[in-house]
C-alpha atoms as a PDB file:
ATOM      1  CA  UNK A   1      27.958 -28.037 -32.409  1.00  0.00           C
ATOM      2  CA  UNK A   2      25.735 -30.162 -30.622  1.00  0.00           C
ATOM      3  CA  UNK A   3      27.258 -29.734 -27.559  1.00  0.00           C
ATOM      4  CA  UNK A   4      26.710 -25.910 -28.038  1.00  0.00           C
ATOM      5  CA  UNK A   5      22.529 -26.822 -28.660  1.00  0.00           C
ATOM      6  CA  UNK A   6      22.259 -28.714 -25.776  1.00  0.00           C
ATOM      7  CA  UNK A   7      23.666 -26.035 -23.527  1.00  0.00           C
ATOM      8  CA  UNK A   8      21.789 -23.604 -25.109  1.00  0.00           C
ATOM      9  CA  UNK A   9      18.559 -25.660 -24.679  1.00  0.00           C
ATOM     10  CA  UNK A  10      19.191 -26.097 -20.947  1.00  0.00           C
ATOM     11  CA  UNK A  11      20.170 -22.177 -20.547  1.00  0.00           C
ATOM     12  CA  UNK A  12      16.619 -21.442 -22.573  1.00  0.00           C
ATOM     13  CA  UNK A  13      15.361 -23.824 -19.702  1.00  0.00           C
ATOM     14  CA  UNK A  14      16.461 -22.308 -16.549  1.00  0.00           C
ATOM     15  CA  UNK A  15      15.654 -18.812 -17.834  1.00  0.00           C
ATOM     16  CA  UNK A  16      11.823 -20.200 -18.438  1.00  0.00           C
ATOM     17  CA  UNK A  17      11.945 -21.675 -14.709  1.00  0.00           C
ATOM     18  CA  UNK A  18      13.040 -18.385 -13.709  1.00  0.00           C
ATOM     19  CA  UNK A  19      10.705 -16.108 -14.984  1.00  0.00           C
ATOM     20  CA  UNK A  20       8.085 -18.222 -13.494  1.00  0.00           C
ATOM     21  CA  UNK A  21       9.345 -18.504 -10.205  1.00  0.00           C
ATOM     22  CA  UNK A  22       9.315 -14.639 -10.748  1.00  0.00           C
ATOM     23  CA  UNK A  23       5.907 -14.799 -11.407  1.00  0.00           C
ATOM     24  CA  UNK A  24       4.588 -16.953  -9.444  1.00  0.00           C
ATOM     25  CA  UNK A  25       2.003 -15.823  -6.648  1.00  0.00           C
ATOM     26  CA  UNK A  26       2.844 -16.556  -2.556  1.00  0.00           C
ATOM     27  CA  UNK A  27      -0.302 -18.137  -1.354  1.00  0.00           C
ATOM     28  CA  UNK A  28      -1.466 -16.679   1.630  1.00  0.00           C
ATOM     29  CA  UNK A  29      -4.685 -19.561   2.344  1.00  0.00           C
ATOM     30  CA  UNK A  30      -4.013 -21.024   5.391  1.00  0.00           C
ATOM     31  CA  UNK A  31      -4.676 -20.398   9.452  1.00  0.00           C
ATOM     32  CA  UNK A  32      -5.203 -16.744  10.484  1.00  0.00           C
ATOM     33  CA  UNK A  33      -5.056 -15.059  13.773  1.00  0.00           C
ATOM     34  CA  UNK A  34      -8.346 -12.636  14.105  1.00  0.00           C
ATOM     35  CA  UNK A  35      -9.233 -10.768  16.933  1.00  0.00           C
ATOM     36  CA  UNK A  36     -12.521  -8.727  17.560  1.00  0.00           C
ATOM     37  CA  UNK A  37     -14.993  -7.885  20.240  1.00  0.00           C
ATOM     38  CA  UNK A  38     -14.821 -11.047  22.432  1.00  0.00           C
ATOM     39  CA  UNK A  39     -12.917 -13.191  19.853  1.00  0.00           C
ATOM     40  CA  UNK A  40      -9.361 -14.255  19.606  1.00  0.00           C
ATOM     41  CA  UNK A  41      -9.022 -17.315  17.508  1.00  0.00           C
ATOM     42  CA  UNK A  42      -7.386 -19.077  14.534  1.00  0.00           C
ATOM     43  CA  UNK A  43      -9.451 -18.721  11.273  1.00  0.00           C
ATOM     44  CA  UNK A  44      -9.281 -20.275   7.602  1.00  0.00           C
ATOM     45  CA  UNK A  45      -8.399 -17.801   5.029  1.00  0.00           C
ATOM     46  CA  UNK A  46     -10.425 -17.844   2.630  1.00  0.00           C
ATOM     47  CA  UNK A  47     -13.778 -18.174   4.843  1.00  0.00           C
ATOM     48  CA  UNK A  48     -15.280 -15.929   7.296  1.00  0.00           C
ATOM     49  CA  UNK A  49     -16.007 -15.913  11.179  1.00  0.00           C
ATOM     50  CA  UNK A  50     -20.001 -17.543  10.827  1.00  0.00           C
ATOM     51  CA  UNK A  51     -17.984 -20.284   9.087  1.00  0.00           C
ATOM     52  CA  UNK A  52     -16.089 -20.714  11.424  1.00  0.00           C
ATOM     53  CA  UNK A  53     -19.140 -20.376  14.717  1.00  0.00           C
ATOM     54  CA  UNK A  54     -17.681 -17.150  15.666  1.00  0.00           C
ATOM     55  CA  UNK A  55     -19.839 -14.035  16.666  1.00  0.00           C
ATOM     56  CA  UNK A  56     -22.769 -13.837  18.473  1.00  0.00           C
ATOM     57  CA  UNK A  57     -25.098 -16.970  17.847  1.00  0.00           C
ATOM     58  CA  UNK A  58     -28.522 -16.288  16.614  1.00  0.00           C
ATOM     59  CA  UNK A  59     -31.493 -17.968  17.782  1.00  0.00           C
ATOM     60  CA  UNK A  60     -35.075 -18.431  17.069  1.00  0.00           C
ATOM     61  CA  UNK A  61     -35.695 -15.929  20.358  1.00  0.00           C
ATOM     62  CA  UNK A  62     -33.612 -13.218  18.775  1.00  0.00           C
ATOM     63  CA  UNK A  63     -36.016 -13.050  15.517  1.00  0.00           C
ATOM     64  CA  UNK A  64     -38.931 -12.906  17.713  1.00  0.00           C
ATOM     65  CA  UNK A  65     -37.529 -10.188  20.435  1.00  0.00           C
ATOM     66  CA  UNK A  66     -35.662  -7.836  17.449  1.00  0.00           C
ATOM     67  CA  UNK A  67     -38.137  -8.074  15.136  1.00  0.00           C
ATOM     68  CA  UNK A  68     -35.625  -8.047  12.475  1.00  0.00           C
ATOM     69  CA  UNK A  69     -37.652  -7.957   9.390  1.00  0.00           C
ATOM     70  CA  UNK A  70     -34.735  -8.015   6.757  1.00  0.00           C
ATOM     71  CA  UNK A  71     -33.736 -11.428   8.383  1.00  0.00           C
ATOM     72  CA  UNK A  72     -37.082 -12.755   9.544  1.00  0.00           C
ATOM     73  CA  UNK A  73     -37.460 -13.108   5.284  1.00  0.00           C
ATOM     74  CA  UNK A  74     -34.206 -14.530   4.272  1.00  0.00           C
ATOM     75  CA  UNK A  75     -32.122 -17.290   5.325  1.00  0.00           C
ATOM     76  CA  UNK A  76     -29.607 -16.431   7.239  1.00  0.00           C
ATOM     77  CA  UNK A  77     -26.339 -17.605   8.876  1.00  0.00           C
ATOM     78  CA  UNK A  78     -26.359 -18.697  12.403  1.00  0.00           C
ATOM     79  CA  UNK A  79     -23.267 -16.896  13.388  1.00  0.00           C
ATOM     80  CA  UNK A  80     -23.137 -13.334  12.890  1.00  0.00           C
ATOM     81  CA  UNK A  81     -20.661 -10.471  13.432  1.00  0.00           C
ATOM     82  CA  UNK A  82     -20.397  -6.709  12.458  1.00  0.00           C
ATOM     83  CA  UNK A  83     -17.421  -4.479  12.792  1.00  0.00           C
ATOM     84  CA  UNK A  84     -13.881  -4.261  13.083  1.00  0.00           C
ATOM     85  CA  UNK A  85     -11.931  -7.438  12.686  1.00  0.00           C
ATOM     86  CA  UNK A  86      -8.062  -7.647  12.640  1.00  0.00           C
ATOM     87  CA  UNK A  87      -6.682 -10.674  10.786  1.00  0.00           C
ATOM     88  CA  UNK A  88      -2.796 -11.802  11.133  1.00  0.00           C
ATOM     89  CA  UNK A  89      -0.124 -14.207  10.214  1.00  0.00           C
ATOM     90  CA  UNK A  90       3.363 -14.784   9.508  1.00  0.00           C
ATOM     91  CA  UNK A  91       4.605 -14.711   5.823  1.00  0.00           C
ATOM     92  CA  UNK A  92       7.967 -16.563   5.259  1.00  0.00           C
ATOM     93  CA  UNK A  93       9.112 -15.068   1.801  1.00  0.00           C
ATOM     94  CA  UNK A  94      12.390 -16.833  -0.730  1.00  0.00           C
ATOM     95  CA  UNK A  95      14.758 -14.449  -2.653  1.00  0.00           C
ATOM     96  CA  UNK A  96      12.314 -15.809  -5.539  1.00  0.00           C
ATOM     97  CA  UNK A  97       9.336 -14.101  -4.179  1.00  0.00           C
ATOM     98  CA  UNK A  98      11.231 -10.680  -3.851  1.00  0.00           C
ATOM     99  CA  UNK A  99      12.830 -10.540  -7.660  1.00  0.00           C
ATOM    100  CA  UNK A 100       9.801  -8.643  -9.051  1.00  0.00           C
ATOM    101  CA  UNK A 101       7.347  -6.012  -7.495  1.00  0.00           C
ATOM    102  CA  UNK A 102       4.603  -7.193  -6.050  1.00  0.00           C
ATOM    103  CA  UNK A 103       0.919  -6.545  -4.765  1.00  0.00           C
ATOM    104  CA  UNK A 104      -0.725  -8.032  -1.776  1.00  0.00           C
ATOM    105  CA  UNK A 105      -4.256  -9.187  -3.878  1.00  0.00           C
ATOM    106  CA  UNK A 106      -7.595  -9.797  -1.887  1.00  0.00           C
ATOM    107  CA  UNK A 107     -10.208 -11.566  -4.332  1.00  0.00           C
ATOM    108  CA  UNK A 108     -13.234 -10.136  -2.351  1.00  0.00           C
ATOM    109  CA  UNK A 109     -13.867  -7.868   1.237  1.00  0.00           C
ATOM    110  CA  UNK A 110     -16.378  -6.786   2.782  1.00  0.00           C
ATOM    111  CA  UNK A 111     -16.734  -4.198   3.418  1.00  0.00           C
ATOM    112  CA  UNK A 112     -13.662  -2.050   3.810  1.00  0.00           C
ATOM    113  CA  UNK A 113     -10.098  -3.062   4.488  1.00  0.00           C
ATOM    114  CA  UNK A 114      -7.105  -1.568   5.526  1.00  0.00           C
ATOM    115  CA  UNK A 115      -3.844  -3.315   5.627  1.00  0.00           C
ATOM    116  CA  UNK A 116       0.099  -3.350   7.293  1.00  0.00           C
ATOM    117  CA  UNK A 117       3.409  -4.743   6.352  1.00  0.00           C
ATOM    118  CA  UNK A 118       5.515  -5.426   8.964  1.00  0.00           C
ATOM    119  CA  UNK A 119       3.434  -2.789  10.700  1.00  0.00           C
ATOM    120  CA  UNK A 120       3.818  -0.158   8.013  1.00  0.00           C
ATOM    121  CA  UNK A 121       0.265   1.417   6.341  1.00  0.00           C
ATOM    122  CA  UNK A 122       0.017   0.028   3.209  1.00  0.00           C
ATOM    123  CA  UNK A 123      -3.588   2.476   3.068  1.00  0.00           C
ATOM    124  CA  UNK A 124      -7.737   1.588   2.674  1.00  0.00           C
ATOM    125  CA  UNK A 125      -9.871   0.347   0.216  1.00  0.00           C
ATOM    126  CA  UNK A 126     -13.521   0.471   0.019  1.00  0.00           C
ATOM    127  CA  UNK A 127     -15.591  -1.592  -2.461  1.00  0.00           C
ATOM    128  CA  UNK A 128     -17.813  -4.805  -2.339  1.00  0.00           C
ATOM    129  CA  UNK A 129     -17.449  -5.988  -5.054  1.00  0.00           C
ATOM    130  CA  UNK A 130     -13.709  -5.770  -6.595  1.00  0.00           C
ATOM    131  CA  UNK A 131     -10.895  -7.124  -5.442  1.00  0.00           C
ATOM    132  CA  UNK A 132      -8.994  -4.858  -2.552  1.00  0.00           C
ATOM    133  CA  UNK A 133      -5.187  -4.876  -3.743  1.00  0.00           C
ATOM    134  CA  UNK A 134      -2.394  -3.060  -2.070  1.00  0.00           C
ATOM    135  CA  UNK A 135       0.770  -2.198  -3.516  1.00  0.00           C
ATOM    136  CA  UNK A 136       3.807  -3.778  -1.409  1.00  0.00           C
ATOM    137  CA  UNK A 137       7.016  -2.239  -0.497  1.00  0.00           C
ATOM    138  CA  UNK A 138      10.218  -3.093  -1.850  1.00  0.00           C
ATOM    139  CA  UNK A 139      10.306  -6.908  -0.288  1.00  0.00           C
ATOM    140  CA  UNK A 140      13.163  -8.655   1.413  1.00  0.00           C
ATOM    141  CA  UNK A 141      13.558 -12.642   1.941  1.00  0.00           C
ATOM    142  CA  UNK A 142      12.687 -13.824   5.601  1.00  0.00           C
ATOM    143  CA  UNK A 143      10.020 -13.835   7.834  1.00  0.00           C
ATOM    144  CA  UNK A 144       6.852 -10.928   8.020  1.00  0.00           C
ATOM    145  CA  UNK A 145       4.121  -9.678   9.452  1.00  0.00           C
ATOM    146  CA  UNK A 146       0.522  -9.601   7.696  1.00  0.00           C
ATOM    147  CA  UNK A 147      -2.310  -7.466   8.973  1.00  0.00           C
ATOM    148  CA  UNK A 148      -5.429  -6.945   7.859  1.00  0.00           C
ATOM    149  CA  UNK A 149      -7.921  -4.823   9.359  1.00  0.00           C
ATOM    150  CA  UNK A 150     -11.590  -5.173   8.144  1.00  0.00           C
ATOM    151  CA  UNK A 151     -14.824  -3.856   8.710  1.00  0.00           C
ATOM    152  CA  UNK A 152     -18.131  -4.745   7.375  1.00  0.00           C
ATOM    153  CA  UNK A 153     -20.195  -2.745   9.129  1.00  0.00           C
ATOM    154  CA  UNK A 154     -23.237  -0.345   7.672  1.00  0.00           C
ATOM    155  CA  UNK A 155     -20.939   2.785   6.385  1.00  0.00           C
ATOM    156  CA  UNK A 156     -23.452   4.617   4.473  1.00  0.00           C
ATOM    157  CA  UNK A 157     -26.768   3.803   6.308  1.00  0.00           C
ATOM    158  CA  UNK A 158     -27.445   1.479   3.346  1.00  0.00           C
ATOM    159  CA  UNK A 159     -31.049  -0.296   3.667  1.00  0.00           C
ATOM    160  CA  UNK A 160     -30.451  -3.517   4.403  1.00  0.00           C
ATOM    161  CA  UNK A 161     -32.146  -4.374   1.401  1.00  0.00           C
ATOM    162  CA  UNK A 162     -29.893  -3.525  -0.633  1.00  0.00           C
ATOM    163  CA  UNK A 163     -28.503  -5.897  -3.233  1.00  0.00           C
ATOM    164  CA  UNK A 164     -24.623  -6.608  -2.016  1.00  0.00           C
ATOM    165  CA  UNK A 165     -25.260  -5.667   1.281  1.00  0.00           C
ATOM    166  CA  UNK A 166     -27.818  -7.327   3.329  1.00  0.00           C
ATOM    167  CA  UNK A 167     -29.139 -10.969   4.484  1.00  0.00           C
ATOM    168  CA  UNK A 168     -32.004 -11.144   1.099  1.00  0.00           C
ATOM    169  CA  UNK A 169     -28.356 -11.151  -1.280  1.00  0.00           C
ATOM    170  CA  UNK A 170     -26.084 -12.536   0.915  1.00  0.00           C
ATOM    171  CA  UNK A 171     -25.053 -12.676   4.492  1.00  0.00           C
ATOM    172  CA  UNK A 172     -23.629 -10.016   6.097  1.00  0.00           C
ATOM    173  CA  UNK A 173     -20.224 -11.916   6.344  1.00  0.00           C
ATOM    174  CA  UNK A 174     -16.314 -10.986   7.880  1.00  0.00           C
ATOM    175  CA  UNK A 175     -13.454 -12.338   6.119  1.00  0.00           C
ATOM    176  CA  UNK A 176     -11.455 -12.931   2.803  1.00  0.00           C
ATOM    177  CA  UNK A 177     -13.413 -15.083   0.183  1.00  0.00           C
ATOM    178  CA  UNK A 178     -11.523 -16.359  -2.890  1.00  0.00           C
ATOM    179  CA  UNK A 179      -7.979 -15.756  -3.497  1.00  0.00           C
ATOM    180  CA  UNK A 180      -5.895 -14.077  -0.809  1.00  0.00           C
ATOM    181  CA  UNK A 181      -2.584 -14.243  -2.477  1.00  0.00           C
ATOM    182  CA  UNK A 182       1.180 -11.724  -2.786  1.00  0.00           C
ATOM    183  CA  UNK A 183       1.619 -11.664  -6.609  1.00  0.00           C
ATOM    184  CA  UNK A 184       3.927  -9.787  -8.864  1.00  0.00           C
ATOM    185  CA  UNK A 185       2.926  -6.993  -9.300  1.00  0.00           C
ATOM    186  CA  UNK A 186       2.586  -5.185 -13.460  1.00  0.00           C
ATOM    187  CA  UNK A 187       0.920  -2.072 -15.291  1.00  0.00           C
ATOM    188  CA  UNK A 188      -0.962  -4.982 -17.801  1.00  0.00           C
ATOM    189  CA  UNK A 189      -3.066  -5.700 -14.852  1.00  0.00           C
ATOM    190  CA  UNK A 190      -5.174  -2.608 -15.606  1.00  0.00           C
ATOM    191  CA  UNK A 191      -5.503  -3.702 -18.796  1.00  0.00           C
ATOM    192  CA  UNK A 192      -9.032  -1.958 -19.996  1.00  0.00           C
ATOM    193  CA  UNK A 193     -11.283  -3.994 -22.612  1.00  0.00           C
ATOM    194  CA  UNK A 194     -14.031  -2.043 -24.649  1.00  0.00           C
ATOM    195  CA  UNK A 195     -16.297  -4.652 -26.978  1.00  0.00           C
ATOM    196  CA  UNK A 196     -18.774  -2.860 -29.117  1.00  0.00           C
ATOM    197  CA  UNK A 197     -21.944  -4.534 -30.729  1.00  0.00           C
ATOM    198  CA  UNK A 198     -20.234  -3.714 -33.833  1.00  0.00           C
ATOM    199  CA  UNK A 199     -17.551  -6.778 -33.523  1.00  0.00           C
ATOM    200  CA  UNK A 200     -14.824  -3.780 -33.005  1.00  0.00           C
ATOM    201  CA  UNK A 201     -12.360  -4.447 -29.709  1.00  0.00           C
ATOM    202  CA  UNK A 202      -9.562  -2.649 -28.335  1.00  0.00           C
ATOM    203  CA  UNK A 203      -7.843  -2.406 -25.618  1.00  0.00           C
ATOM    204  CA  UNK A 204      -6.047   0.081 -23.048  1.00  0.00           C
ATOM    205  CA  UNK A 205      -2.874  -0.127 -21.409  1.00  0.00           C
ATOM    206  CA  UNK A 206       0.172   1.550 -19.962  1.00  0.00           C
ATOM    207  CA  UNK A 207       2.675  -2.292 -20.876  1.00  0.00           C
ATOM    208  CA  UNK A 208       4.055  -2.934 -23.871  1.00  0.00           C
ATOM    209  CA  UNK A 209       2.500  -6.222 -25.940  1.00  0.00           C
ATOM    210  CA  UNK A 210       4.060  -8.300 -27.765  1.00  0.00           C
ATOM    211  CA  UNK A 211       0.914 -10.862 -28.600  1.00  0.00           C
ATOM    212  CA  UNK A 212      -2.859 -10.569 -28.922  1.00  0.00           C
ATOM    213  CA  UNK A 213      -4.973 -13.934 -28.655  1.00  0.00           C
ATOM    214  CA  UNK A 214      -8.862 -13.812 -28.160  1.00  0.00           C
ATOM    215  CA  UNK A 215     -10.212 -17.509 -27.157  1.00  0.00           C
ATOM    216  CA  UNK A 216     -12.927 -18.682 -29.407  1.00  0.00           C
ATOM    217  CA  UNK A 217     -12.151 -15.749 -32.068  1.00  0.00           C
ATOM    218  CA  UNK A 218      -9.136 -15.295 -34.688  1.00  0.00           C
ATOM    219  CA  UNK A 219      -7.310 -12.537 -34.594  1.00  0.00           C
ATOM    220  CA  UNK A 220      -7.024 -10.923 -38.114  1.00  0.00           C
ATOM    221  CA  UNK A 221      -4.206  -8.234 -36.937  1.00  0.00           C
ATOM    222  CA  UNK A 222      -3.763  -5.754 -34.012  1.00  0.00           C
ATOM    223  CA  UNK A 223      -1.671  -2.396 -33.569  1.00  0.00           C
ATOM    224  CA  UNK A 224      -0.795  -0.637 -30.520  1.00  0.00           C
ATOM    225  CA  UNK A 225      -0.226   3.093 -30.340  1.00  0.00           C
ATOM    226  CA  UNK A 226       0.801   4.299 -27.504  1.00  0.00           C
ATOM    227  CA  UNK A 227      -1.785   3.239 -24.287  1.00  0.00           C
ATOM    228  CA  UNK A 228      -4.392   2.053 -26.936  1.00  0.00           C
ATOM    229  CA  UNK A 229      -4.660  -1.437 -28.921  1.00  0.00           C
ATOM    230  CA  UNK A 230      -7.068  -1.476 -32.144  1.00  0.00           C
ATOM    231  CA  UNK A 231      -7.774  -5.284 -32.868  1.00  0.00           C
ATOM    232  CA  UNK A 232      -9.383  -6.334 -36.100  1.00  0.00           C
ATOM    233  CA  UNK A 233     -11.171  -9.857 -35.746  1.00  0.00           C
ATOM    234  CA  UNK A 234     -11.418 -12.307 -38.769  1.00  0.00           C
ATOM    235  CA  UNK A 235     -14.573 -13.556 -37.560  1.00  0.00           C
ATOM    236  CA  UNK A 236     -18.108 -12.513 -36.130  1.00  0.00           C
ATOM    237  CA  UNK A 237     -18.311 -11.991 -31.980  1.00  0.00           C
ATOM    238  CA  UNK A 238     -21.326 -13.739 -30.705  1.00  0.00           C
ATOM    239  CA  UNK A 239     -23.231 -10.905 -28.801  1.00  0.00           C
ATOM    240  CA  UNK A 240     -23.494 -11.258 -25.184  1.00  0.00           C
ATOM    241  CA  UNK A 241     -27.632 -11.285 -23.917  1.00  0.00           C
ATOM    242  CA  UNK A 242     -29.313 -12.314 -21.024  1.00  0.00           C
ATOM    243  CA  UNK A 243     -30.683 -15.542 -22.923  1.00  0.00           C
ATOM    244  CA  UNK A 244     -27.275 -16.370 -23.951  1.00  0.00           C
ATOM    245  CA  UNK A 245     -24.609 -14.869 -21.845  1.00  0.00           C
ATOM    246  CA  UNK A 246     -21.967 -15.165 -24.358  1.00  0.00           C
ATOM    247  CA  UNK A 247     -18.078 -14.337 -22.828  1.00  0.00           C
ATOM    248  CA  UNK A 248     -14.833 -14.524 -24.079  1.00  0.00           C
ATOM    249  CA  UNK A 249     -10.704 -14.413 -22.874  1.00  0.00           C
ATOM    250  CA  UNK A 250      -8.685 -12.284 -24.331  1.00  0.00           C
ATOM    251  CA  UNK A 251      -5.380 -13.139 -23.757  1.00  0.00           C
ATOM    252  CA  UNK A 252      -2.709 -10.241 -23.740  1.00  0.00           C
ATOM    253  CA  UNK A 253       1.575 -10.997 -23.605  1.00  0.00           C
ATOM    254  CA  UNK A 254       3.773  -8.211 -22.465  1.00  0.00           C
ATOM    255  CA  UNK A 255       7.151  -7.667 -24.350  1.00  0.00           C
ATOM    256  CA  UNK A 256       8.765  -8.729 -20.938  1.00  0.00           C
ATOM    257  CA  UNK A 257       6.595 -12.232 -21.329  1.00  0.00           C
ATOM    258  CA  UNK A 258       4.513 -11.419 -18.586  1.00  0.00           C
ATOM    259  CA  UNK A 259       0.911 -12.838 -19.603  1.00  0.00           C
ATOM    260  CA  UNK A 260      -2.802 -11.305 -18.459  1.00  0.00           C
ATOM    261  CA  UNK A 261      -6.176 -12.629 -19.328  1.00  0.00           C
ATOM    262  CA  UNK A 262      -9.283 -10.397 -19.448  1.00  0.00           C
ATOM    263  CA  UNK A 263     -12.704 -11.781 -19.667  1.00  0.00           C
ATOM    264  CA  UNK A 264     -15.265  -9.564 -21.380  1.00  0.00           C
ATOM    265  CA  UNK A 265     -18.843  -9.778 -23.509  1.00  0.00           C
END
């Protein structure tokens, strides 16, 4: 009998390792190849190509002879590049890595992005600021080809003004900032949150949960029907305001243990 708990212990063990080498996301930081109009050099993902002195080089002579108003005002990085640049490296994938479906997840772009496995079009996205993520083919263990292609040029004649895009918000900047990552791939990633003023929350979603935790609130019960989850909360939600920027986690399990956190106001 004890014999019989101890192997059942270690089985409940390995299966736990499993699923979370299933899970687990390939980190894709590291040294980049990117190429673009007079550059060809190895980059730091994440960062950008002023971080690394690439682009043209902007002096105190260039203000005066461009007249550049927008950057005359602000301050601004020293290197500076706009257009097309094509980032690549090498991705050595285990059999681990290739058990589940998986995304290719790029924490912020700008401005749009288009990328290729192994040469193949994985499509475009278009936003500054949400993550780009591309759906991945069935994968295989071995060695593969990353490319990314991205642009952050003016696409819609946007003042340069403008809040995300422009030296008074931020620099005008190529690269991948925050995570650049392949991770498994699931439909409880586009998990939807609504939180009214009235304490009420619920939830949308195409997965299946099993559990419902909210960080800093109880959980009195919760019921999902079909794509939508009705929670009832024991206590009182702080409101979110601009004096008090109040957030929470909500904390959502899939019936296949796969776990996604949502933060929301």
């Amino acid at each position: 009998m004890a014999l019989r708990s101890i192997r059942g212990k270690i089985a409940l063990a390995l299966c736990g390792w499993m699923v979370i080498m299933a899970v687990s996301a390939v980190d894709l930081s590291g040294r980049w190849r990117v190429t673009a109009g007079g550059i060809d050099s190895k980059v730091e993902l994440p960062g950008t190509l002023a971080a690394s002195k690439l682009g043209k080089r902007w002096t105190e002579r260039d203000f005066k002879t461009t007249m550049d108003l927008p950057q005359s005002e602000a301050l601004v990085q020293e290197w500076q590049y706009a257009g097309k640049a094509v980032w690549t490296r090498t991705v050595e994938l285990t059999a681990e890595d290739c058990a589940q479906p998986c995304e290719l997840f790029l924490e912020r772009v700008m401005w749009t992005s288009a990328a290729f496995w192994d040469g193949q079009p994985l499509g475009t996205r278009d936003s500054l600021a949400t993550p780009h993520v591309y759906a991945l083919p069935r994968l295989t263990p071995g060695r593969h080809e990353l490319r990314l292609e991205i642009d952050n040029g003016n696409h819609y004649n946007f003042s340069r003004q403008s809040h995300a895009y422009g030296p008074n918000m931020q620099a005008v900047w190529n690269g991948v900032l925050g995570k650049v990552e392949i991770r498994r791939a699931h439909p409880l990633r586009a998990a939807r949150v609504f939180a009214g003023a009235d304490g009420r929350l619920s939830v949308e979603t195409a997965a299946e949960v099993a559990a419902v935790e909210v960080e800093g609130l109880a959980v009195a019960s919760w019921k999902q029907d079909g794509r939508h989850i009705a929670i009832c909360l024991s206590g009182k939600p702080v409101l979110w305001d601009e004096s008090h920027p109040q957030l929470y986690v909500i904390r959502l399990t899939a019936k296949d243990g796969f776990v996604h956190a949502v933060r929301f106001g």
